[in-house]
PDB file of N, CA and C in Angstrom:
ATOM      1  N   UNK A   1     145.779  84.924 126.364  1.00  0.00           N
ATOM      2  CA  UNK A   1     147.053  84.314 126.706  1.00  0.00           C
ATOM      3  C   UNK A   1     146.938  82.796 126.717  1.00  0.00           C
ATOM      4  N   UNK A   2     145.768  81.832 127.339  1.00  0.00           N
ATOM      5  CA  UNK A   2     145.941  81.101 127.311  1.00  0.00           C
ATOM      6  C   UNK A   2     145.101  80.562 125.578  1.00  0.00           C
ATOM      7  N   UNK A   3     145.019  81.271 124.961  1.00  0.00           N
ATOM      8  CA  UNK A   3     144.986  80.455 123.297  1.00  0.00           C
ATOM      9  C   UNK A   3     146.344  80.021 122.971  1.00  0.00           C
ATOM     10  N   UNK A   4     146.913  81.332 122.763  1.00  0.00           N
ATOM     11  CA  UNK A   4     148.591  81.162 122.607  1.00  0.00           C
ATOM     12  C   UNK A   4     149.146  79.981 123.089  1.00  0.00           C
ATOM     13  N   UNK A   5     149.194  80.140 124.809  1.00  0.00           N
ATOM     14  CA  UNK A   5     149.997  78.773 125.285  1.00  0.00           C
ATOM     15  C   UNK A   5     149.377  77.511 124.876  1.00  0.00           C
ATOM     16  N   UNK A   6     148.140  77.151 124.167  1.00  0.00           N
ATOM     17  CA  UNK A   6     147.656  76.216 123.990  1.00  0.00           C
ATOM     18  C   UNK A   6     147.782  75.699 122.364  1.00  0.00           C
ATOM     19  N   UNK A   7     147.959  76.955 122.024  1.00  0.00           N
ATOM     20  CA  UNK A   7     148.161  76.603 119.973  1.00  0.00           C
ATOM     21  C   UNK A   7     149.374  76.367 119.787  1.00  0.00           C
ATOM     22  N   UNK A   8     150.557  77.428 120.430  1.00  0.00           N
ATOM     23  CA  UNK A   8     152.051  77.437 120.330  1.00  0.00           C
ATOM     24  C   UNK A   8     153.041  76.723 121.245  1.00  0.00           C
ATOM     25  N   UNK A   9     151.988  75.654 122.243  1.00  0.00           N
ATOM     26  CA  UNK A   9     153.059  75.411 122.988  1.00  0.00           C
ATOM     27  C   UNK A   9     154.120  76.149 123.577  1.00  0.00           C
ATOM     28  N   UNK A  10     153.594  77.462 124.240  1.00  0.00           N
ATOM     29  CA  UNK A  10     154.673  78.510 124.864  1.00  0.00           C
ATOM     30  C   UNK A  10     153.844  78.971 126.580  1.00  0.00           C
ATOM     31  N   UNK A  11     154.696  78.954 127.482  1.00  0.00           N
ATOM     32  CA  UNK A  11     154.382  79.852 128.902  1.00  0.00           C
ATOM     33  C   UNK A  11     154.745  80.996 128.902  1.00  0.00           C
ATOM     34  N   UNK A  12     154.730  81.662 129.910  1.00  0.00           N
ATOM     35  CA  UNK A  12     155.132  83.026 129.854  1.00  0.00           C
ATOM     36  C   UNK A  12     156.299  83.560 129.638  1.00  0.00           C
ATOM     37  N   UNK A  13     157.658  82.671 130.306  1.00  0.00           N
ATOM     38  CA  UNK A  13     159.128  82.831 129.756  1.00  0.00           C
ATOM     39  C   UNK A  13     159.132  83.437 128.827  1.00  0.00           C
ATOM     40  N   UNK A  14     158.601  81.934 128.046  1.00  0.00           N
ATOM     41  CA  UNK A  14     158.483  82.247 126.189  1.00  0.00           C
ATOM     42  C   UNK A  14     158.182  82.948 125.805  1.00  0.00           C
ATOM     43  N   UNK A  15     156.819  83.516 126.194  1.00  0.00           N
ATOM     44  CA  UNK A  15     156.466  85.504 125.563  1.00  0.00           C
ATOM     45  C   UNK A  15     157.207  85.827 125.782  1.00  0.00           C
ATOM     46  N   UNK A  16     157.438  86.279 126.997  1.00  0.00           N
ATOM     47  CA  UNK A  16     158.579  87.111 127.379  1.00  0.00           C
ATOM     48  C   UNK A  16     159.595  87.189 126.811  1.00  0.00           C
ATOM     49  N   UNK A  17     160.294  86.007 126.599  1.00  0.00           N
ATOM     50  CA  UNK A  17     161.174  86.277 125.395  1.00  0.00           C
ATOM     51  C   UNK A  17     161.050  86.554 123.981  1.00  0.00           C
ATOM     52  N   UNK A  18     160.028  86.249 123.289  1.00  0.00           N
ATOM     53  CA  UNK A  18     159.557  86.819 122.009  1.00  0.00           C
ATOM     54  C   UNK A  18     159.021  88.383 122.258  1.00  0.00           C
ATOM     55  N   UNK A  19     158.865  88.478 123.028  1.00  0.00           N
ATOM     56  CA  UNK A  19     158.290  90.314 123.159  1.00  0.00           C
ATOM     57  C   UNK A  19     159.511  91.084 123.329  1.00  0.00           C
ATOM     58  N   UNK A  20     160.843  90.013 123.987  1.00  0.00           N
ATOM     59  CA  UNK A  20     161.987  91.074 123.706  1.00  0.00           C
ATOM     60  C   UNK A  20     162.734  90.767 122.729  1.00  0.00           C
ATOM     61  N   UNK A  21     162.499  90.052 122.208  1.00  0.00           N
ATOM     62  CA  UNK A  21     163.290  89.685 120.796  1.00  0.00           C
ATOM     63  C   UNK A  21     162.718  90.609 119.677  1.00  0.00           C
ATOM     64  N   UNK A  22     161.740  90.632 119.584  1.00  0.00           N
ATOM     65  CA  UNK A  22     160.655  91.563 118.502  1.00  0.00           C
ATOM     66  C   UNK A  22     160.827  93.195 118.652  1.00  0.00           C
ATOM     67  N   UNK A  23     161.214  93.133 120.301  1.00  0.00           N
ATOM     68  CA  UNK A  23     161.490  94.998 120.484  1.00  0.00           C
ATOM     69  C   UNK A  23     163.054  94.920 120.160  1.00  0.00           C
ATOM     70  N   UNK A  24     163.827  94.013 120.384  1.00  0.00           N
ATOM     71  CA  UNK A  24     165.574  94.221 119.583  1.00  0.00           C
ATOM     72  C   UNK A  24     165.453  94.205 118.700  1.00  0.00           C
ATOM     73  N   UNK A  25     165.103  93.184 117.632  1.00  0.00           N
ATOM     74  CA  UNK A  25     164.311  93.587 116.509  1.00  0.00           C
ATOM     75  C   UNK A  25     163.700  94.879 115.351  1.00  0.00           C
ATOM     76  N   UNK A  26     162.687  95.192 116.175  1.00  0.00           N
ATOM     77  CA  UNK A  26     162.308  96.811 115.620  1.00  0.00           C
ATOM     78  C   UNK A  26     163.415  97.889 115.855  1.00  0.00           C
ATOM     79  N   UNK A  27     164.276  97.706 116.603  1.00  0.00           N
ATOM     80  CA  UNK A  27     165.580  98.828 116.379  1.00  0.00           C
ATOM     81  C   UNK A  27     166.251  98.303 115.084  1.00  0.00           C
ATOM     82  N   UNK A  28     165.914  97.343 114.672  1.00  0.00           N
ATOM     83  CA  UNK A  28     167.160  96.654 113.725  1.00  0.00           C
ATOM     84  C   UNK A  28     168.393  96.777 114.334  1.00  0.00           C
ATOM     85  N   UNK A  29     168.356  95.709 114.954  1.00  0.00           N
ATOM     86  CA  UNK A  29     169.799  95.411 115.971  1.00  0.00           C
ATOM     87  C   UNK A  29     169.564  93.773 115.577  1.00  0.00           C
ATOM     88  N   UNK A  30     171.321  93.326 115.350  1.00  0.00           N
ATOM     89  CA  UNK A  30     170.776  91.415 114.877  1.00  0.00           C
ATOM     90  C   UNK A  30     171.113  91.093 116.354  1.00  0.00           C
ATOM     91  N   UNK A  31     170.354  89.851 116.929  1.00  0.00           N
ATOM     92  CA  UNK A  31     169.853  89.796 118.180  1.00  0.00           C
ATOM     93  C   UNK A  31     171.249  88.370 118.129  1.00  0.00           C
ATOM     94  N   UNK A  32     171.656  88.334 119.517  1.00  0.00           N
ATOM     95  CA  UNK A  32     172.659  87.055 119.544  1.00  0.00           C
ATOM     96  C   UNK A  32     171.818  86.376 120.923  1.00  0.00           C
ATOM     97  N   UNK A  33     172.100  85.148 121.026  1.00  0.00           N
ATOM     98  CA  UNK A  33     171.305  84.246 122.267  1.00  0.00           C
ATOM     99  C   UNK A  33     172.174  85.391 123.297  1.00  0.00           C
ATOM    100  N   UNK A  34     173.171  85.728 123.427  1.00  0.00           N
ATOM    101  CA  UNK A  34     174.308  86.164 123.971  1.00  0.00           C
ATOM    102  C   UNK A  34     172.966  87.822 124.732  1.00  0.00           C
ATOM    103  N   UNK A  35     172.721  88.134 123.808  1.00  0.00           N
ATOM    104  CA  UNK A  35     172.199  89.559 124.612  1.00  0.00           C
ATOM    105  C   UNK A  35     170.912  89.451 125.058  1.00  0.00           C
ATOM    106  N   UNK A  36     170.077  87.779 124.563  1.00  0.00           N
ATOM    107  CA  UNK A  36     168.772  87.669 125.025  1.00  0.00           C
ATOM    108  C   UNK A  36     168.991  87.515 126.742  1.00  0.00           C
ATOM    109  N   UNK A  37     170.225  86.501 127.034  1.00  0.00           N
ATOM    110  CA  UNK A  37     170.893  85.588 128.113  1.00  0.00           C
ATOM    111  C   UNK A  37     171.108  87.088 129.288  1.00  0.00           C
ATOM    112  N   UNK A  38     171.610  87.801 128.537  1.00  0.00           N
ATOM    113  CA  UNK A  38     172.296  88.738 129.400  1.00  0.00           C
ATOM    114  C   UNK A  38     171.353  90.008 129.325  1.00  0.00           C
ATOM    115  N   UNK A  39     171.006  90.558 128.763  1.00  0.00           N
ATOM    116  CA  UNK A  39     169.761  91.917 129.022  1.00  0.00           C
ATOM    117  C   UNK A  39     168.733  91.699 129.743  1.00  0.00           C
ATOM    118  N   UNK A  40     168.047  90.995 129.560  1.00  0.00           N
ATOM    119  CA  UNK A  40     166.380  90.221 130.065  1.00  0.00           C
ATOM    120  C   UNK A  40     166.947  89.571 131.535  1.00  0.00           C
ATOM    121  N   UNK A  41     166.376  89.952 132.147  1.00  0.00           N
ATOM    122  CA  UNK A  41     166.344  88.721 133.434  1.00  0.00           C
ATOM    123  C   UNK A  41     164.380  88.441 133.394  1.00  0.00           C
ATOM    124  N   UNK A  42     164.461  88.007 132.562  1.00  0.00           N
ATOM    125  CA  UNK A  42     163.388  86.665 132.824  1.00  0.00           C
ATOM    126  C   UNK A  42     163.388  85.739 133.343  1.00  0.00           C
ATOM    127  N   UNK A  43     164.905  85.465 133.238  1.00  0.00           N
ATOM    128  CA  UNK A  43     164.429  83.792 134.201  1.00  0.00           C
ATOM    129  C   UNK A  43     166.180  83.262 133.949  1.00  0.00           C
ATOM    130  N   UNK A  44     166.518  82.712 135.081  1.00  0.00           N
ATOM    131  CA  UNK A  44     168.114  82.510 135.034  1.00  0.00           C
ATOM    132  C   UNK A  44     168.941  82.061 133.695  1.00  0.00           C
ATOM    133  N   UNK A  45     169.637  82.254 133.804  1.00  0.00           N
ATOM    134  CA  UNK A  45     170.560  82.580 131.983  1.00  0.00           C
ATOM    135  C   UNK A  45     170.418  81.025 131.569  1.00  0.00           C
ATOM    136  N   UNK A  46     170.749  80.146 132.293  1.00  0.00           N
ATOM    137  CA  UNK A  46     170.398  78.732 131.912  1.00  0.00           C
ATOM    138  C   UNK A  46     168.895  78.545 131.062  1.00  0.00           C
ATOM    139  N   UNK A  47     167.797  79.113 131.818  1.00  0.00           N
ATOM    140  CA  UNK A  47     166.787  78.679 131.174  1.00  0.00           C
ATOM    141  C   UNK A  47     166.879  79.651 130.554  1.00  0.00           C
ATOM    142  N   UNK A  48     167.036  80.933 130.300  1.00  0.00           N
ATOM    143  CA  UNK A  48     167.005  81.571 129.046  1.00  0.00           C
ATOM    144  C   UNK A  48     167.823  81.384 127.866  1.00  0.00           C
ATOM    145  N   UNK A  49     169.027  80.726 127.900  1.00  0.00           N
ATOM    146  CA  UNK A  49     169.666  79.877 126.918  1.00  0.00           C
ATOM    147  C   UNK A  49     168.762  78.390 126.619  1.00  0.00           C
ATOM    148  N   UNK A  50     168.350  78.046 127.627  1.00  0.00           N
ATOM    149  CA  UNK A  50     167.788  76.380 126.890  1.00  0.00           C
ATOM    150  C   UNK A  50     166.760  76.910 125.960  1.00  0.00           C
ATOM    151  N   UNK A  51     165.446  77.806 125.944  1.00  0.00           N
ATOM    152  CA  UNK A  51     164.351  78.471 125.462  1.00  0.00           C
ATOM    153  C   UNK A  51     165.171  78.851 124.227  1.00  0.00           C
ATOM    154  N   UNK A  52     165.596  80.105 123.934  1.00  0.00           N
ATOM    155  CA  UNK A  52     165.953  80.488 123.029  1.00  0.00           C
ATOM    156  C   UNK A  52     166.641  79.675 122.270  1.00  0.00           C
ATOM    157  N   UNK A  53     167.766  78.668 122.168  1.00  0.00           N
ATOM    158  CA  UNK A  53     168.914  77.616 121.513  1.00  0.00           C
ATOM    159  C   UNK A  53     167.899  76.171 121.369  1.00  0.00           C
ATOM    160  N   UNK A  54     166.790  75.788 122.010  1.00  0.00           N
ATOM    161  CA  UNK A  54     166.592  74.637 121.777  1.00  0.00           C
ATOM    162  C   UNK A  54     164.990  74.356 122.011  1.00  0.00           C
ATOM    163  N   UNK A  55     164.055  74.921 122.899  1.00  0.00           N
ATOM    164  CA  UNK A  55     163.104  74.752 122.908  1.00  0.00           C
ATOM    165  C   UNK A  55     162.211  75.495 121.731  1.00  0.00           C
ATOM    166  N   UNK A  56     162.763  76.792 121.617  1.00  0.00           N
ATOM    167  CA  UNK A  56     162.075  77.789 121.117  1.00  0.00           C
ATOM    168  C   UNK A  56     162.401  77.460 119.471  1.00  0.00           C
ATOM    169  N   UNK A  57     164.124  76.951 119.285  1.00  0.00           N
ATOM    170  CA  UNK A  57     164.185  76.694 117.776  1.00  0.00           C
ATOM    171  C   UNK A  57     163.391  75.408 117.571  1.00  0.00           C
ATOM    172  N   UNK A  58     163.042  74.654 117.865  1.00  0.00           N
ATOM    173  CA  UNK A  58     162.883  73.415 117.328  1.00  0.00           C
ATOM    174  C   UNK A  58     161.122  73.280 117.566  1.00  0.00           C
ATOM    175  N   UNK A  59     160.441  74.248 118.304  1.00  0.00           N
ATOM    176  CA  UNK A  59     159.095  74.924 117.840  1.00  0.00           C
ATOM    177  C   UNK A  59     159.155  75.667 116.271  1.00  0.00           C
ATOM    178  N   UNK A  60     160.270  76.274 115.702  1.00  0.00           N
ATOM    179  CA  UNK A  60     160.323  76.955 114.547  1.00  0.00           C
ATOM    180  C   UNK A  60     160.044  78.031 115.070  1.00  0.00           C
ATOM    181  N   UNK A  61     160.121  78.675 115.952  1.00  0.00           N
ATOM    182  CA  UNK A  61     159.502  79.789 116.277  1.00  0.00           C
ATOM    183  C   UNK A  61     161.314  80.969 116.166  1.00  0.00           C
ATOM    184  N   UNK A  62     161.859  80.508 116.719  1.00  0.00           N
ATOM    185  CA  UNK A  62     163.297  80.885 116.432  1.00  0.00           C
ATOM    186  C   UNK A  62     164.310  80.372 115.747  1.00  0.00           C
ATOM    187  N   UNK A  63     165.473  81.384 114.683  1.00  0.00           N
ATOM    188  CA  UNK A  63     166.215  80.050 114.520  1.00  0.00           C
ATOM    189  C   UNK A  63     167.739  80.675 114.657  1.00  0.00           C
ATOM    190  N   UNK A  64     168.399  79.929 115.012  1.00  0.00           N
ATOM    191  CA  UNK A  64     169.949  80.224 115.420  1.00  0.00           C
ATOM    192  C   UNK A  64     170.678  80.077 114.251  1.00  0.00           C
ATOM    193  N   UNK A  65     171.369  80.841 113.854  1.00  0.00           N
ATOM    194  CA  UNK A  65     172.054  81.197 112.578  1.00  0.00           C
ATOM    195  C   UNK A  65     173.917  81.831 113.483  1.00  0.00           C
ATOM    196  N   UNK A  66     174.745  81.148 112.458  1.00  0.00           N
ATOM    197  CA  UNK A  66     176.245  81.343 113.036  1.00  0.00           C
ATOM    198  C   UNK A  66     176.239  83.261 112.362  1.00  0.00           C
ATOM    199  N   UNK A  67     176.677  84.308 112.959  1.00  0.00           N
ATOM    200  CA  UNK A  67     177.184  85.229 112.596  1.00  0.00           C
ATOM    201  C   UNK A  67     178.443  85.437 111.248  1.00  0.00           C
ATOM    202  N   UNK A  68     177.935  85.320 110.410  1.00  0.00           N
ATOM    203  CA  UNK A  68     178.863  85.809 109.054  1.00  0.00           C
ATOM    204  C   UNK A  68     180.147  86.483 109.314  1.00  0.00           C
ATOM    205  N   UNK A  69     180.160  87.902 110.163  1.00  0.00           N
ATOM    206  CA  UNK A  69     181.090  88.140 111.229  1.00  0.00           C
ATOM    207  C   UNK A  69     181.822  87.579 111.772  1.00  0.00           C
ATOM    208  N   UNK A  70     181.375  86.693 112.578  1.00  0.00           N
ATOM    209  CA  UNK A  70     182.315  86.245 113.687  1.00  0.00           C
ATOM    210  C   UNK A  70     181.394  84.377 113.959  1.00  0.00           C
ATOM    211  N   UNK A  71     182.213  84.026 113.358  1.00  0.00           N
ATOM    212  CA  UNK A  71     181.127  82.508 113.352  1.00  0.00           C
ATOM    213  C   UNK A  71     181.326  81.655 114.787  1.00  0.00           C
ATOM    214  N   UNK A  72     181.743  82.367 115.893  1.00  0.00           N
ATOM    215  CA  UNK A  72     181.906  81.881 117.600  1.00  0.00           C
ATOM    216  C   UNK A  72     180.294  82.756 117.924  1.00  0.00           C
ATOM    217  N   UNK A  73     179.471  83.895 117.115  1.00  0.00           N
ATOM    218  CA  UNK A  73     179.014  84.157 118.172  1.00  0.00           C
ATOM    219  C   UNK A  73     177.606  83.213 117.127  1.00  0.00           C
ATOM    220  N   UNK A  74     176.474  83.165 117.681  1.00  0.00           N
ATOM    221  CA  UNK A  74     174.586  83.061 117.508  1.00  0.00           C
ATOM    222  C   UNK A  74     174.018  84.134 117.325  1.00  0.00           C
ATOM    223  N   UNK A  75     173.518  84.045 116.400  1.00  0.00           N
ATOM    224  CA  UNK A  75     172.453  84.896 115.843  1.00  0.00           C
ATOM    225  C   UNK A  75     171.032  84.487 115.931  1.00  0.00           C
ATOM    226  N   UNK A  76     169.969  84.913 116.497  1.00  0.00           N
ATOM    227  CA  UNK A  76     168.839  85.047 116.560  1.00  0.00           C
ATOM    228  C   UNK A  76     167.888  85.525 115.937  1.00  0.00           C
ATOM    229  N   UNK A  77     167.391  84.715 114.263  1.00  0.00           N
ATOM    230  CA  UNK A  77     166.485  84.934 113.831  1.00  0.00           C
ATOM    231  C   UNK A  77     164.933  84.263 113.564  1.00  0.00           C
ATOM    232  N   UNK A  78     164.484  85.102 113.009  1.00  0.00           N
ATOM    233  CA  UNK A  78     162.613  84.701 112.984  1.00  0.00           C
ATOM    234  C   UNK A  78     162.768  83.736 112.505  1.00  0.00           C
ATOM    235  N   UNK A  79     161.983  82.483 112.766  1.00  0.00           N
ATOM    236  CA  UNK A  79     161.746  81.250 112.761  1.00  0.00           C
ATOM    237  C   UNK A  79     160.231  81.052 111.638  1.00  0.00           C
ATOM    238  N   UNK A  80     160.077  80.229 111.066  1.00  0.00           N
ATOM    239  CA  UNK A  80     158.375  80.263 110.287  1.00  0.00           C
ATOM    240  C   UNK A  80     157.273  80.785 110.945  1.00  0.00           C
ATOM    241  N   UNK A  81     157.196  79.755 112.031  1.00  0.00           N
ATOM    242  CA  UNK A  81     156.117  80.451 112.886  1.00  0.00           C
ATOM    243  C   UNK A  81     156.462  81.458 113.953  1.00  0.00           C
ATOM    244  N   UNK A  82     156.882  82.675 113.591  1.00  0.00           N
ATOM    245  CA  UNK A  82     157.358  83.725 114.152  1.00  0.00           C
ATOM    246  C   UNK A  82     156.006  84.590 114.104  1.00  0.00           C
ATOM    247  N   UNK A  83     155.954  84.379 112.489  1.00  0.00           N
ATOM    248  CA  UNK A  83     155.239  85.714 112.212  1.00  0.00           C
ATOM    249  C   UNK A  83     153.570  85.249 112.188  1.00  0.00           C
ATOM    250  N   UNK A  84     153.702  83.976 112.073  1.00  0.00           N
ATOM    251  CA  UNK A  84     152.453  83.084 112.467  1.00  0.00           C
ATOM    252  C   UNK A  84     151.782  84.001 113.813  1.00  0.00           C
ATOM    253  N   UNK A  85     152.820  83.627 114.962  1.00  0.00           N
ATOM    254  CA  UNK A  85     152.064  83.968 116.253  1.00  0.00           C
ATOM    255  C   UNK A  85     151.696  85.042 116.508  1.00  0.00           C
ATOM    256  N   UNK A  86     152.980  86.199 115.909  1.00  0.00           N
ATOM    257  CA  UNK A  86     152.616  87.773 116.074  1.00  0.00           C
ATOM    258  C   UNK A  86     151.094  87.948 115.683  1.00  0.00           C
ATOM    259  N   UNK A  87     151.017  87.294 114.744  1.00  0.00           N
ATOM    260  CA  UNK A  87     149.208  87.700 113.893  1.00  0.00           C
ATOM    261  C   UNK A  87     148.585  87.044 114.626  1.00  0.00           C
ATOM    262  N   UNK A  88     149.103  85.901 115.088  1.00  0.00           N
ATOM    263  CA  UNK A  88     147.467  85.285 115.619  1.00  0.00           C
ATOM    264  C   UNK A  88     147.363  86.096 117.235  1.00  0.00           C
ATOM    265  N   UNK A  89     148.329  86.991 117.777  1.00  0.00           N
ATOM    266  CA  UNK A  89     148.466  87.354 119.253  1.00  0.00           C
ATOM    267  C   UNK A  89     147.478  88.585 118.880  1.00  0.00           C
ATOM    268  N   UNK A  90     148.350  89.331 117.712  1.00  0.00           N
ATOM    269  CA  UNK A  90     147.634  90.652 117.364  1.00  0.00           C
ATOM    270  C   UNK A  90     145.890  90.552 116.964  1.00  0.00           C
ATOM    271  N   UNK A  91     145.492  89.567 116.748  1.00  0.00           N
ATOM    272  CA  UNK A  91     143.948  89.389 116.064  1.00  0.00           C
ATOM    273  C   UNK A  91     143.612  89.217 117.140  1.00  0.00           C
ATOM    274  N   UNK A  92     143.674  88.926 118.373  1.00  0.00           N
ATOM    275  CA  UNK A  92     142.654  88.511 119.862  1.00  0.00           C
ATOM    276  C   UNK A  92     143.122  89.881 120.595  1.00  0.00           C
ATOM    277  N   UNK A  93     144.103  90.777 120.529  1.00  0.00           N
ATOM    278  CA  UNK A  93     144.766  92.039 121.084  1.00  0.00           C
ATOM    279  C   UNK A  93     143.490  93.343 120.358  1.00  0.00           C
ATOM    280  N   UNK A  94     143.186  93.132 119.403  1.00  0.00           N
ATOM    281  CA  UNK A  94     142.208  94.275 118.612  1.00  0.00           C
ATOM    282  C   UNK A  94     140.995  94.189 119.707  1.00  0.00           C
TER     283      UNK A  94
END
């Protein structure tokens, strides 16, 4: 854990929120800041909106995309180094 927080610049919030983004995800469900904010109580909706909309995109780790649908709501997709971290989490997890 602490490689991660030290390579990716992330605390635990931040897993926390990438571990539930990745399980909305594997249902193939498109993820909105909207259901990260409101499903998860990780940590009050404020900081789970600042993480996801601004800390977390501008790591590249997430990226906010307007809904094609409905362009009022956010969409929550994989960022470059998304799939970066999954591998580097999964190679110290073996």
């Amino acid at each position: 854990l602490d490689e991660v927080e030290r390579k990716f610049d992330l605390d635990p919030i931040d897993l926390r929120l990438l571990a539930a983004a990745e399980d909305w995800w594997s249902q193939n469900k498109p993820l909105r800041v909207t259901d990260l904010v409101r499903e998860f109580r990780i940590a009050s909706s404020a900081t789970v909106h600042y993480r996801v909309s601004t800390s977390l995109t501008e790591a590249n780790i997430f990226l906010i995309r307007p809904n094609p649908e409905d362009m009022r709501e956010k969409l929550v997709v994989k960022g470059k180094r998304f799939d970066a971290l999954v591998k580097f989490v999964g190679e110290r997890i073996k």
